[in-house]
PDB file of N, CA and C in Angstrom:
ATOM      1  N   UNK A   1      17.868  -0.227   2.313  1.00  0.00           N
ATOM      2  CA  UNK A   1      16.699   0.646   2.251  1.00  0.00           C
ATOM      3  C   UNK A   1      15.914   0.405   0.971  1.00  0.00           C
ATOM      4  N   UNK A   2      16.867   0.305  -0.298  1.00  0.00           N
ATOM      5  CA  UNK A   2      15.928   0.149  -1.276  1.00  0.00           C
ATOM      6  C   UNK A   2      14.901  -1.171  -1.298  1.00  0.00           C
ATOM      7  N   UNK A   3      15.782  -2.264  -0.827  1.00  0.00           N
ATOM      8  CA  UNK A   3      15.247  -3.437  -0.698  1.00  0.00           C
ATOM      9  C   UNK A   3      14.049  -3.312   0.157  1.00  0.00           C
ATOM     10  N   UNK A   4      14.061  -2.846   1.005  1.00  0.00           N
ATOM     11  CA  UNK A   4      12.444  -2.727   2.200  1.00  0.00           C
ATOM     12  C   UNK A   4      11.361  -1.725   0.974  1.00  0.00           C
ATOM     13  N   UNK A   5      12.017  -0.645   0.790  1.00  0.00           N
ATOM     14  CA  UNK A   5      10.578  -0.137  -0.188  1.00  0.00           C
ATOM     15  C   UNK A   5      10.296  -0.774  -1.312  1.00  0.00           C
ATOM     16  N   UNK A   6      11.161  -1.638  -2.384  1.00  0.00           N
ATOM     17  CA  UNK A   6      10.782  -2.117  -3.688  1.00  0.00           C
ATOM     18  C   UNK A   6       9.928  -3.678  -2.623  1.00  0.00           C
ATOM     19  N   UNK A   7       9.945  -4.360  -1.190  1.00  0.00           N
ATOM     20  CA  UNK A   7       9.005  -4.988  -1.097  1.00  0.00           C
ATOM     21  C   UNK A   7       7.857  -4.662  -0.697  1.00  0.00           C
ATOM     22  N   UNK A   8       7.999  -3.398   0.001  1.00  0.00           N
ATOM     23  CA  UNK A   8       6.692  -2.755   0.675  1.00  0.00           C
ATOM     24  C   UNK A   8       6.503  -2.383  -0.971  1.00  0.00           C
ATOM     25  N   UNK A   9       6.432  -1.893  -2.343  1.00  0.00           N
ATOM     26  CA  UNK A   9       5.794  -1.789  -3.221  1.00  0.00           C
ATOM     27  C   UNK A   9       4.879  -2.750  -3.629  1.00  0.00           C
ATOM     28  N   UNK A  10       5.738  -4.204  -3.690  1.00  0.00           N
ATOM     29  CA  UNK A  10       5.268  -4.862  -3.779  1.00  0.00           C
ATOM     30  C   UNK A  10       4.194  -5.551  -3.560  1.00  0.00           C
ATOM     31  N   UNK A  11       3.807  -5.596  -1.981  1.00  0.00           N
ATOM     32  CA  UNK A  11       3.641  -5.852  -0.968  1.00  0.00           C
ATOM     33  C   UNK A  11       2.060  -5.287  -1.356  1.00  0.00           C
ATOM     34  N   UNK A  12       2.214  -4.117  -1.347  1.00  0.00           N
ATOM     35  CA  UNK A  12       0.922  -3.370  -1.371  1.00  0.00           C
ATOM     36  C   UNK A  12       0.291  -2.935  -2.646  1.00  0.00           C
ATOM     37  N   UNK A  13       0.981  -3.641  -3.549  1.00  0.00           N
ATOM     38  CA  UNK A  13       0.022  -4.021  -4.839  1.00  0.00           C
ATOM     39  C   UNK A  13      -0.734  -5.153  -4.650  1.00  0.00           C
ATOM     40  N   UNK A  14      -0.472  -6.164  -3.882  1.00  0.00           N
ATOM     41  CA  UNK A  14      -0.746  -7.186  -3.616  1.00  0.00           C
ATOM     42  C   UNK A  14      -1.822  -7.287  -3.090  1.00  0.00           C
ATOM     43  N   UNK A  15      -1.995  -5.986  -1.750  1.00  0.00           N
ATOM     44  CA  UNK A  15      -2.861  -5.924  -1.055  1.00  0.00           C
ATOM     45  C   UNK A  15      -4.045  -4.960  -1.707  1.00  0.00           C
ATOM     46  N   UNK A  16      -3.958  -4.463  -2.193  1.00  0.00           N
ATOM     47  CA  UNK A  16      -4.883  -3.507  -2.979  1.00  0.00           C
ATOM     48  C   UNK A  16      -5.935  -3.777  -4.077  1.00  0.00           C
ATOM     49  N   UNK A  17      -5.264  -4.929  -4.802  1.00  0.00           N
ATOM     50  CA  UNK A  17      -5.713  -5.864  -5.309  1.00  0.00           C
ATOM     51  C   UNK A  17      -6.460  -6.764  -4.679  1.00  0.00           C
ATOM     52  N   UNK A  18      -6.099  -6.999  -3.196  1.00  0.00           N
ATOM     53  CA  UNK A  18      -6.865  -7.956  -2.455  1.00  0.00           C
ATOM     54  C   UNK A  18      -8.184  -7.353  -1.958  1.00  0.00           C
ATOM     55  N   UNK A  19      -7.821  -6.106  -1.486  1.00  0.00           N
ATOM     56  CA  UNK A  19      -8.685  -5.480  -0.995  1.00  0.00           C
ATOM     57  C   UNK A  19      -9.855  -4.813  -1.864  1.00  0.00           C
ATOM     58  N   UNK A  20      -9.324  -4.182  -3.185  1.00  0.00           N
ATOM     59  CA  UNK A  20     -10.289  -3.430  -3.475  1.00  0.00           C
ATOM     60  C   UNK A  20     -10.311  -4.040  -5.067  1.00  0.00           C
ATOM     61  N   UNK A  21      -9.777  -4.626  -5.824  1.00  0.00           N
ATOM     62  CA  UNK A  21      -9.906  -5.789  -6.503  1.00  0.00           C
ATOM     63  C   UNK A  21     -11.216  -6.481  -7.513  1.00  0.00           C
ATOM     64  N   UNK A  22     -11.635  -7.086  -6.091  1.00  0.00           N
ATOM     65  CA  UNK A  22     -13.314  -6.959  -6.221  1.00  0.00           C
ATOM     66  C   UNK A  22     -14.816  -5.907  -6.597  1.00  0.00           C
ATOM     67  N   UNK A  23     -14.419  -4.742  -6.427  1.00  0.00           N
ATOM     68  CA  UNK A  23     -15.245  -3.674  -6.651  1.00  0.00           C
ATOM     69  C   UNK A  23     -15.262  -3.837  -8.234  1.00  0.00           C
ATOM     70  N   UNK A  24     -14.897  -4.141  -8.945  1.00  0.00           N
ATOM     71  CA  UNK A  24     -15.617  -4.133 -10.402  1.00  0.00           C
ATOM     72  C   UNK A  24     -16.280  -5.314 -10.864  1.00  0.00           C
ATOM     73  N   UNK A  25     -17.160  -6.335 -10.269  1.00  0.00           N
ATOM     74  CA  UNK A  25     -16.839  -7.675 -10.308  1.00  0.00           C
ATOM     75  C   UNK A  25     -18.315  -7.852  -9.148  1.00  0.00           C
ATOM     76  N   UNK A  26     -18.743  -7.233  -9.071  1.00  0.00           N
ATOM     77  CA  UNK A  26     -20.273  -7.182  -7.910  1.00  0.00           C
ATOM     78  C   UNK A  26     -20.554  -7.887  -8.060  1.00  0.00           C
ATOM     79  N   UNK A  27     -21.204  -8.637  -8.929  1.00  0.00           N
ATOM     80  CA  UNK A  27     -22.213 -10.291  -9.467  1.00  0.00           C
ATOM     81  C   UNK A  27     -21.288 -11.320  -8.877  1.00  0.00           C
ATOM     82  N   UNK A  28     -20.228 -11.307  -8.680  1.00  0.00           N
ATOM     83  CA  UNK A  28     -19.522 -12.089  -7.780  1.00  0.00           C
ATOM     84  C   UNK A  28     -19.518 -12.396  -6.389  1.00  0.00           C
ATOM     85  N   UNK A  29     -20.455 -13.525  -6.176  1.00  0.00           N
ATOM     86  CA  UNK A  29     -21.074 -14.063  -4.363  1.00  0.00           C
ATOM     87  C   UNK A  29     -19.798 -13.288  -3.974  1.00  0.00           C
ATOM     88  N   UNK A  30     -19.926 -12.520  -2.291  1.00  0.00           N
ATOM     89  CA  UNK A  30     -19.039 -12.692  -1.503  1.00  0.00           C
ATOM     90  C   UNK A  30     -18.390 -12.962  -1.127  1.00  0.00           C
ATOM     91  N   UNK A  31     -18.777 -14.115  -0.988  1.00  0.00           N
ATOM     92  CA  UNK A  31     -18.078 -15.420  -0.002  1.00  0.00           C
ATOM     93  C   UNK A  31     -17.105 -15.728  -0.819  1.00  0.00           C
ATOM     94  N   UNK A  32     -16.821 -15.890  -2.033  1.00  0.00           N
ATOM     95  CA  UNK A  32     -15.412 -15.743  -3.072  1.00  0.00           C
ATOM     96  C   UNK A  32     -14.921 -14.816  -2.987  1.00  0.00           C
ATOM     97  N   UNK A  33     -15.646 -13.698  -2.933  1.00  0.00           N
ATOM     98  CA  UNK A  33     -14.495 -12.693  -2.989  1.00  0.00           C
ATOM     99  C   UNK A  33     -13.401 -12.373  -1.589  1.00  0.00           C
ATOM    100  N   UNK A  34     -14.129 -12.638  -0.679  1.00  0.00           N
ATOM    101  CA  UNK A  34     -13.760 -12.580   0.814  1.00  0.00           C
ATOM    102  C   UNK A  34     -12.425 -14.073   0.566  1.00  0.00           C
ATOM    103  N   UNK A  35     -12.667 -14.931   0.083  1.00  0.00           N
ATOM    104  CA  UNK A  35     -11.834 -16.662   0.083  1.00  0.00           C
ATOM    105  C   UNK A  35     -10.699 -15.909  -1.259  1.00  0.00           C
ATOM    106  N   UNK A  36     -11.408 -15.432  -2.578  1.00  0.00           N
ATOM    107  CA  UNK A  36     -10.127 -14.939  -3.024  1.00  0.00           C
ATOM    108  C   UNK A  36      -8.945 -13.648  -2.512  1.00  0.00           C
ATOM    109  N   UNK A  37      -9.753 -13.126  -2.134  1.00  0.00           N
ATOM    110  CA  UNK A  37      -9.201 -12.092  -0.975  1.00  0.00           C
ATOM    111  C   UNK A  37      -8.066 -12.287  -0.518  1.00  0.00           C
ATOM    112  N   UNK A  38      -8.617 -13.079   0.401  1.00  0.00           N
ATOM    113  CA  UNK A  38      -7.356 -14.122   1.705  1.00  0.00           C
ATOM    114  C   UNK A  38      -6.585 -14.769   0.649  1.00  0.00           C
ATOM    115  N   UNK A  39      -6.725 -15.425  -0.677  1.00  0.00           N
ATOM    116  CA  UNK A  39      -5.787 -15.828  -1.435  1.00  0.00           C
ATOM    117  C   UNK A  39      -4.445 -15.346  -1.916  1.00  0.00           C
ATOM    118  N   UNK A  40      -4.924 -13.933  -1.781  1.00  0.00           N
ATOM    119  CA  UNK A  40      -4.010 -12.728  -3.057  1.00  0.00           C
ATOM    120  C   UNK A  40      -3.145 -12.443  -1.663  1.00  0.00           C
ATOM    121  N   UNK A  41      -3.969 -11.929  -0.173  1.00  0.00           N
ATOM    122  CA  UNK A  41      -3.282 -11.138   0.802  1.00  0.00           C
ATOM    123  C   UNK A  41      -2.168 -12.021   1.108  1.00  0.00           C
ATOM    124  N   UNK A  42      -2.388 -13.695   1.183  1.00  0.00           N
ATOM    125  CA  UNK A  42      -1.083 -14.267   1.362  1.00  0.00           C
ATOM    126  C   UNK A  42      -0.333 -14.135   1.001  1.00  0.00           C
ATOM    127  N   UNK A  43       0.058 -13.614  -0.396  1.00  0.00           N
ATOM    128  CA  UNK A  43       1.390 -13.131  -0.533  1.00  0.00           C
ATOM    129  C   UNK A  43       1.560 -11.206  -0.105  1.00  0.00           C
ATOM    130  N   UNK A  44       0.484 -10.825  -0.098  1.00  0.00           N
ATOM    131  CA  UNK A  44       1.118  -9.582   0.466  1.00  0.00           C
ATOM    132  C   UNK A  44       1.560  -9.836   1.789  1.00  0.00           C
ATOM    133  N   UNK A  45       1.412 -10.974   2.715  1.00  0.00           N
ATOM    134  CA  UNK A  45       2.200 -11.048   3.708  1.00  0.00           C
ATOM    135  C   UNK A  45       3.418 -11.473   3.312  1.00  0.00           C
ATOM    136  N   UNK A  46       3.430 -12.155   2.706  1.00  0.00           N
ATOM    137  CA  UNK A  46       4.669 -12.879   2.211  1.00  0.00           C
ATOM    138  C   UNK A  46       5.646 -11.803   1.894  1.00  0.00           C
ATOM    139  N   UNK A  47       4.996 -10.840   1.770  1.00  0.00           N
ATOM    140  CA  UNK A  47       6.192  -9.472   0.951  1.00  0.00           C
ATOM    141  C   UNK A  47       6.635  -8.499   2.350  1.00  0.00           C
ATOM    142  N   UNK A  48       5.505  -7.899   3.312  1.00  0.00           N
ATOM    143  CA  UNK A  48       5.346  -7.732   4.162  1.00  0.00           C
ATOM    144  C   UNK A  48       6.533  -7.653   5.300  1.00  0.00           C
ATOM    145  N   UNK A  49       6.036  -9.042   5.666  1.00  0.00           N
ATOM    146  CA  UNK A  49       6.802  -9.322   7.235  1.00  0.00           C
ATOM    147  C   UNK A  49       8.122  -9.071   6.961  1.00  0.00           C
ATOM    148  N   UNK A  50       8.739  -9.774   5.345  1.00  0.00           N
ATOM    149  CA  UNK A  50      10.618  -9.569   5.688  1.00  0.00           C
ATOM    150  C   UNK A  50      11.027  -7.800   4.799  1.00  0.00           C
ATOM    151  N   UNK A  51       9.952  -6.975   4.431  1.00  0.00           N
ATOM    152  CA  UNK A  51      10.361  -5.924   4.487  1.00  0.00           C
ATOM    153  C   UNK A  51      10.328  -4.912   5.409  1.00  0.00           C
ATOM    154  N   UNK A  52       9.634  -5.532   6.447  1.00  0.00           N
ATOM    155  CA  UNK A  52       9.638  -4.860   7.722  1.00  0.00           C
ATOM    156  C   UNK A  52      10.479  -5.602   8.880  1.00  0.00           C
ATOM    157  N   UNK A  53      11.142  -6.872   8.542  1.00  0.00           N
ATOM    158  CA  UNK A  53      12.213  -7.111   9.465  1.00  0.00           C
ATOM    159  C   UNK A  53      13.334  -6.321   8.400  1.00  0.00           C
ATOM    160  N   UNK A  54      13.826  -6.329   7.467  1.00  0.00           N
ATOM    161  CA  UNK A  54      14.946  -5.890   6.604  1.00  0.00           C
ATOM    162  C   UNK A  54      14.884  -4.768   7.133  1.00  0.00           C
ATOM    163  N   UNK A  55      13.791  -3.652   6.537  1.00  0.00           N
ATOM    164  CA  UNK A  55      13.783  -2.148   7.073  1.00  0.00           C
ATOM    165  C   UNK A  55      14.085  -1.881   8.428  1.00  0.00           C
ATOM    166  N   UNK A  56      13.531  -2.650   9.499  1.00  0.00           N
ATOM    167  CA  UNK A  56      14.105  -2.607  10.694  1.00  0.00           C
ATOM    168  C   UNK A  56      15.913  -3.129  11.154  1.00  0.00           C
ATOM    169  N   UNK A  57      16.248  -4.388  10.610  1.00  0.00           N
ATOM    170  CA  UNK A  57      17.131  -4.452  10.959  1.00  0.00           C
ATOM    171  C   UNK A  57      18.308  -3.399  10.271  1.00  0.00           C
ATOM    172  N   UNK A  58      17.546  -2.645   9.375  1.00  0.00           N
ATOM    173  CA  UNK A  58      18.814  -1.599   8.271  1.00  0.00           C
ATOM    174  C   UNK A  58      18.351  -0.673   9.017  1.00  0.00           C
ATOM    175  N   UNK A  59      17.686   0.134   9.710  1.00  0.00           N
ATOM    176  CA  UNK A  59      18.136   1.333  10.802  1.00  0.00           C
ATOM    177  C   UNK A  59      16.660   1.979  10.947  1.00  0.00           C
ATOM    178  N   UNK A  60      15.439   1.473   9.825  1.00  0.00           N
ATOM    179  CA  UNK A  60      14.437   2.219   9.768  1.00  0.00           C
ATOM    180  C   UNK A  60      13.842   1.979  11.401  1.00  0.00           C
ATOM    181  N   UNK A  61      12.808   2.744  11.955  1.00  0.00           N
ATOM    182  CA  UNK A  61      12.325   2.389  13.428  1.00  0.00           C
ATOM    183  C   UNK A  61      11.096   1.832  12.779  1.00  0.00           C
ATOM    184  N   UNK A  62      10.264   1.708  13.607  1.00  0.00           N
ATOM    185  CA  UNK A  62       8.908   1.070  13.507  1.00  0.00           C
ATOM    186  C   UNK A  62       7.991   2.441  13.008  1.00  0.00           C
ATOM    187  N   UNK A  63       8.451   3.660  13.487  1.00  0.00           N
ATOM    188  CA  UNK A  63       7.153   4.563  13.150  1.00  0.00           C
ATOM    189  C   UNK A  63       7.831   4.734  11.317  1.00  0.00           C
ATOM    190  N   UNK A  64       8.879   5.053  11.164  1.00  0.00           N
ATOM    191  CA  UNK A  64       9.535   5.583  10.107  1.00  0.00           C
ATOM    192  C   UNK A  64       9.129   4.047   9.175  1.00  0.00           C
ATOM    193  N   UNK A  65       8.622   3.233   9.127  1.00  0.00           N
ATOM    194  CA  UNK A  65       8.352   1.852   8.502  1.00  0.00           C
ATOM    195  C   UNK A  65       6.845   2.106   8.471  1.00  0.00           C
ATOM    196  N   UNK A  66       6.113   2.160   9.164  1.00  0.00           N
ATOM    197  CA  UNK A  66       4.860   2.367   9.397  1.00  0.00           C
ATOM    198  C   UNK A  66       4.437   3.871   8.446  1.00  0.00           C
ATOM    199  N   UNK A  67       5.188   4.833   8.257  1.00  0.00           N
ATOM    200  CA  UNK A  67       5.100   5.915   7.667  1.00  0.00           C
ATOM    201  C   UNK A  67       5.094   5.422   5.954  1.00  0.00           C
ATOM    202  N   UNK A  68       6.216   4.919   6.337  1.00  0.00           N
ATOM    203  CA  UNK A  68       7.082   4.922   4.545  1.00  0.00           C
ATOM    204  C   UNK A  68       5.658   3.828   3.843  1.00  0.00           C
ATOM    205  N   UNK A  69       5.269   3.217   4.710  1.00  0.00           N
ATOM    206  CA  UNK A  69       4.221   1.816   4.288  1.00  0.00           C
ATOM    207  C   UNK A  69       2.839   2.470   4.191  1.00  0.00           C
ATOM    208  N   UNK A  70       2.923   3.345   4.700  1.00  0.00           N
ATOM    209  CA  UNK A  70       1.833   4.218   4.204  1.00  0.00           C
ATOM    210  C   UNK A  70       1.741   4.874   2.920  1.00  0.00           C
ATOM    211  N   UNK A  71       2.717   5.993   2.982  1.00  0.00           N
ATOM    212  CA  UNK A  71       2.562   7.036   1.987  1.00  0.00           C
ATOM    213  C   UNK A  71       2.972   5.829   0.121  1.00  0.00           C
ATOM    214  N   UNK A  72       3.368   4.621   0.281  1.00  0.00           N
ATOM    215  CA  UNK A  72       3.093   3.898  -0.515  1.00  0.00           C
ATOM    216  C   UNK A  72       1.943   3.149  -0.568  1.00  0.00           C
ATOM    217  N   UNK A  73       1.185   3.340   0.285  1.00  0.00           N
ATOM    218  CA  UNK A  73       0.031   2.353  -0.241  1.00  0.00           C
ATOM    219  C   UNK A  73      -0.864   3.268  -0.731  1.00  0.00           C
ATOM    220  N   UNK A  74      -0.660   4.583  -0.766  1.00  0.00           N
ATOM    221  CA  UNK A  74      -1.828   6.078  -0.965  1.00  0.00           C
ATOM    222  C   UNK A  74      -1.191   5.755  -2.695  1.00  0.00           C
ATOM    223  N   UNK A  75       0.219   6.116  -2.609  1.00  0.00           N
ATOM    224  CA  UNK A  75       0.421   6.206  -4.034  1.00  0.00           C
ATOM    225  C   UNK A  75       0.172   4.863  -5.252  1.00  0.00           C
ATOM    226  N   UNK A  76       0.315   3.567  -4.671  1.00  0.00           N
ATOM    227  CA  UNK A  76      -0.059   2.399  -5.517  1.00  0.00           C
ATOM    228  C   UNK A  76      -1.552   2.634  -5.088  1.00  0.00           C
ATOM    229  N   UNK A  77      -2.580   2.844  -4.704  1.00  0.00           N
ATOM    230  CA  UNK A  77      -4.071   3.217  -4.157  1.00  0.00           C
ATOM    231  C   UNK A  77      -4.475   3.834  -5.316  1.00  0.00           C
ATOM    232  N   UNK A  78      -3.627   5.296  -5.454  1.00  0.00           N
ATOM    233  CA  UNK A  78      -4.364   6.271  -6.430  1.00  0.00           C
ATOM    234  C   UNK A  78      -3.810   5.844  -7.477  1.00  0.00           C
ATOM    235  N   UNK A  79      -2.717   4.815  -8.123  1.00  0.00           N
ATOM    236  CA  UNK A  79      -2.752   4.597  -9.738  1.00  0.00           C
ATOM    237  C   UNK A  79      -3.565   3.120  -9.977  1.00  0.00           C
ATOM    238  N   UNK A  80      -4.179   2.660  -8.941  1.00  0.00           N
ATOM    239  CA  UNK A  80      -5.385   1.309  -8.827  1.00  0.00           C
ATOM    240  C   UNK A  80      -6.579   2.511  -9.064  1.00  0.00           C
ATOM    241  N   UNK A  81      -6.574   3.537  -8.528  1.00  0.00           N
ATOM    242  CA  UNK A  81      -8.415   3.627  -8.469  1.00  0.00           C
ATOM    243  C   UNK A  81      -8.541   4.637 -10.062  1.00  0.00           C
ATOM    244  N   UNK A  82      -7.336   4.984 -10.352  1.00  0.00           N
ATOM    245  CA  UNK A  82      -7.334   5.849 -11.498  1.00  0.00           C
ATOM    246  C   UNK A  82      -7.168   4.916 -12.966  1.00  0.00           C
ATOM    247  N   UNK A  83      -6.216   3.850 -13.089  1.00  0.00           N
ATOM    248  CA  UNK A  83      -6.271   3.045 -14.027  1.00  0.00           C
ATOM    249  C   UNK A  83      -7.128   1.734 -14.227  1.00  0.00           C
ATOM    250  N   UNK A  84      -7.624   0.671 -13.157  1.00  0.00           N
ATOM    251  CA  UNK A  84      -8.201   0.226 -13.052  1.00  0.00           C
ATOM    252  C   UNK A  84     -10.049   0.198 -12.611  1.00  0.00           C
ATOM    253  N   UNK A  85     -10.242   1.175 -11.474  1.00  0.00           N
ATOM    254  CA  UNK A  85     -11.430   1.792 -10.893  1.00  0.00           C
ATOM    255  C   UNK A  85     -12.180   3.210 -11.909  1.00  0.00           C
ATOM    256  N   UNK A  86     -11.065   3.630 -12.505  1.00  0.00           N
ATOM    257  CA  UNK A  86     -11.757   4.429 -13.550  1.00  0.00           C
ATOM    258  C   UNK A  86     -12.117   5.491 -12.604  1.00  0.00           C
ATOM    259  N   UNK A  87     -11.434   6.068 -11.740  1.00  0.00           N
ATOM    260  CA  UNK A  87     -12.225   7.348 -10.781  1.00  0.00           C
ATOM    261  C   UNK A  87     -11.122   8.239 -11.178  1.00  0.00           C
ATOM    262  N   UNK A  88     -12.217   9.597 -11.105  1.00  0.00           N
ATOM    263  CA  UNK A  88     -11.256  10.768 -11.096  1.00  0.00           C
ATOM    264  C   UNK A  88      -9.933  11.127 -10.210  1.00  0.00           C
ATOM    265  N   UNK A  89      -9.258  11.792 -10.649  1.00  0.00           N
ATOM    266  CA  UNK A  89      -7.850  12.160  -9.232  1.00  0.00           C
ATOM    267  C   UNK A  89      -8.112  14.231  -9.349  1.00  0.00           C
ATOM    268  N   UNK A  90      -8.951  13.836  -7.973  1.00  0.00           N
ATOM    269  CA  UNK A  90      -9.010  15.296  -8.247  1.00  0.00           C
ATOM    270  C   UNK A  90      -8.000  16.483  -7.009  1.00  0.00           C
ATOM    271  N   UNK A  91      -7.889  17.740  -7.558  1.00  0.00           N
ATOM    272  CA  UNK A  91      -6.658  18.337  -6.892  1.00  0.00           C
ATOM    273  C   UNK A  91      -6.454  18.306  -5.443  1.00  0.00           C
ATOM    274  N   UNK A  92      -7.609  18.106  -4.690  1.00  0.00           N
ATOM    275  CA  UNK A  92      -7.483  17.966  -3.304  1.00  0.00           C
ATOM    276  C   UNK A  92      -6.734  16.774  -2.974  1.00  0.00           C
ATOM    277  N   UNK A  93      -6.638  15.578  -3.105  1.00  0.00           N
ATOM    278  CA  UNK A  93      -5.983  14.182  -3.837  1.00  0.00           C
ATOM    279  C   UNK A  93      -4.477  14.727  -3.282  1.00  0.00           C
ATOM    280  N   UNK A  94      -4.206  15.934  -4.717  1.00  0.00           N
ATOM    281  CA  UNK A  94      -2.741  15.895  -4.350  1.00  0.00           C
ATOM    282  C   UNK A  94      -2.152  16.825  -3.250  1.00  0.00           C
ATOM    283  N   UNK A  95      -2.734  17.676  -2.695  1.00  0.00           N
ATOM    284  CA  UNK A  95      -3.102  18.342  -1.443  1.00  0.00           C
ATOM    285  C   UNK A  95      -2.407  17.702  -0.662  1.00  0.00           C
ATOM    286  N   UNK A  96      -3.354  16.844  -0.178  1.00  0.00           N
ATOM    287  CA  UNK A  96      -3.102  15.697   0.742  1.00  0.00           C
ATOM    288  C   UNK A  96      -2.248  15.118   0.955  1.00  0.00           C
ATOM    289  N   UNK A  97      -1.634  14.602  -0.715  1.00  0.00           N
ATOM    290  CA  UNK A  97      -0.524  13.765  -0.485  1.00  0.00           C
ATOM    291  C   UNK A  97       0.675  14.552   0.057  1.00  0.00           C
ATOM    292  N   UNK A  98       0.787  15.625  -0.572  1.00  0.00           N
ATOM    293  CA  UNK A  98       1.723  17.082  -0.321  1.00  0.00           C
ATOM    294  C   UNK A  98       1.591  17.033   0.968  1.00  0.00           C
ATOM    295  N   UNK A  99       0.862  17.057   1.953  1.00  0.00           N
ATOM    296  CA  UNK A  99       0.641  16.872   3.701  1.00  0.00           C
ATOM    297  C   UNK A  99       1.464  15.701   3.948  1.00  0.00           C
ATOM    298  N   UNK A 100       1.337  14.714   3.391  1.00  0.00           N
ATOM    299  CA  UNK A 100       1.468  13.300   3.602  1.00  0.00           C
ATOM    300  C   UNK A 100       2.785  13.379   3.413  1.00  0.00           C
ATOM    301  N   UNK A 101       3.845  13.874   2.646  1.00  0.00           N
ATOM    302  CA  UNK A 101       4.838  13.657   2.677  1.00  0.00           C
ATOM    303  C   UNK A 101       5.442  15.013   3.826  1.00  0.00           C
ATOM    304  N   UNK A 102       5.129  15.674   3.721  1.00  0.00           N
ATOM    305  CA  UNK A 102       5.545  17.014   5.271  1.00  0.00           C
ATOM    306  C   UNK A 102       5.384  15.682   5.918  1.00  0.00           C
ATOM    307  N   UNK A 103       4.419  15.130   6.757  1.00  0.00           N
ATOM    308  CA  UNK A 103       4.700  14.679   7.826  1.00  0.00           C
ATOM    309  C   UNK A 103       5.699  12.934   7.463  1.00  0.00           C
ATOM    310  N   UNK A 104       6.270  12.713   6.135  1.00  0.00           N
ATOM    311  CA  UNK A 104       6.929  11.769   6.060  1.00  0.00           C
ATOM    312  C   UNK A 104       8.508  12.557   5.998  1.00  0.00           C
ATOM    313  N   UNK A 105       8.703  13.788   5.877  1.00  0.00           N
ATOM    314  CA  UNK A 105      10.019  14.400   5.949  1.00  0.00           C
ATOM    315  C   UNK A 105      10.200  14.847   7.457  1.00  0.00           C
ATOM    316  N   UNK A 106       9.509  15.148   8.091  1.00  0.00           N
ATOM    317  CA  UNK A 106       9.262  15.507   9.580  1.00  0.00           C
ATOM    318  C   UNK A 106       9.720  13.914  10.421  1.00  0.00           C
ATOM    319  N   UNK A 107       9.179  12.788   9.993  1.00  0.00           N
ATOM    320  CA  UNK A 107       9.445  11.413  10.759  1.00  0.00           C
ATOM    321  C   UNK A 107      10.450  11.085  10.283  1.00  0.00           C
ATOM    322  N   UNK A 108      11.557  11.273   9.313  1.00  0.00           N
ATOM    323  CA  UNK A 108      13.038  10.909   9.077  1.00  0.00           C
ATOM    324  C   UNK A 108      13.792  12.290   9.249  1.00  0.00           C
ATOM    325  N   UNK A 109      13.090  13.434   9.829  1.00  0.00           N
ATOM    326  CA  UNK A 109      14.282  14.187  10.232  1.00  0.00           C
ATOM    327  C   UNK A 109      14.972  13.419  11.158  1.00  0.00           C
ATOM    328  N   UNK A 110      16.279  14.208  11.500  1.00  0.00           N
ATOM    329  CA  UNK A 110      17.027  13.566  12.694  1.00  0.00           C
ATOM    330  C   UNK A 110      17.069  14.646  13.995  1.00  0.00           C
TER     331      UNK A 110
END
């Protein structure tokens, strides 16, 4: 188990960076950013696919993987848009996440 979330961490630093990365960096054609993009996401696949065969073959299901891969990409999301993006984290933020984990304790009940 630990092994599937320390790569899904991984994983989705990778992607976050890929994805949103670019937003400080505008004067930068597109068309690079879209080609470096696809550069960075290759390894978030790379992190990806065998933490979601690992997590699966160690007992997680597909929704409970799909969950857990979420509520980590909100939390590596909000310390990208707060340390790097320079945006506020305001209390509704943690609201949400507080929802976000109810329905992540609700998908590993038994």
């Amino acid at each position: 188990m630990l092994k599937t979330v320390l790569l899904l961490i991984a994983s989705n630093v990778f992607m976050t960076i890929a994805w949103y990365g670019h937003l400080r960096h505008t004067s930068v054609p597109l068309w690079k950013v879209v080609f470096i993009s696809w550069f960075i996401a290759l390894f978030e696949y790379m992190l990806m696919v065998p933490a979601n065969r690992i997590g699966f073959q160690s007992g997680f299901s597909g929704f409970q993987l799909k969950m857990t891969q979420e509520v980590i990409t909100l939390v590596v999301f909000s310390l990208f848009a707060i340390f790097y993006l320079k945006e506020p984290f305001h209390w509704r933020y943690l609201v949400s996440f507080i929802l976000l984990l109810g329905a992540v304790y609700f998908m590993f009940k038994k």
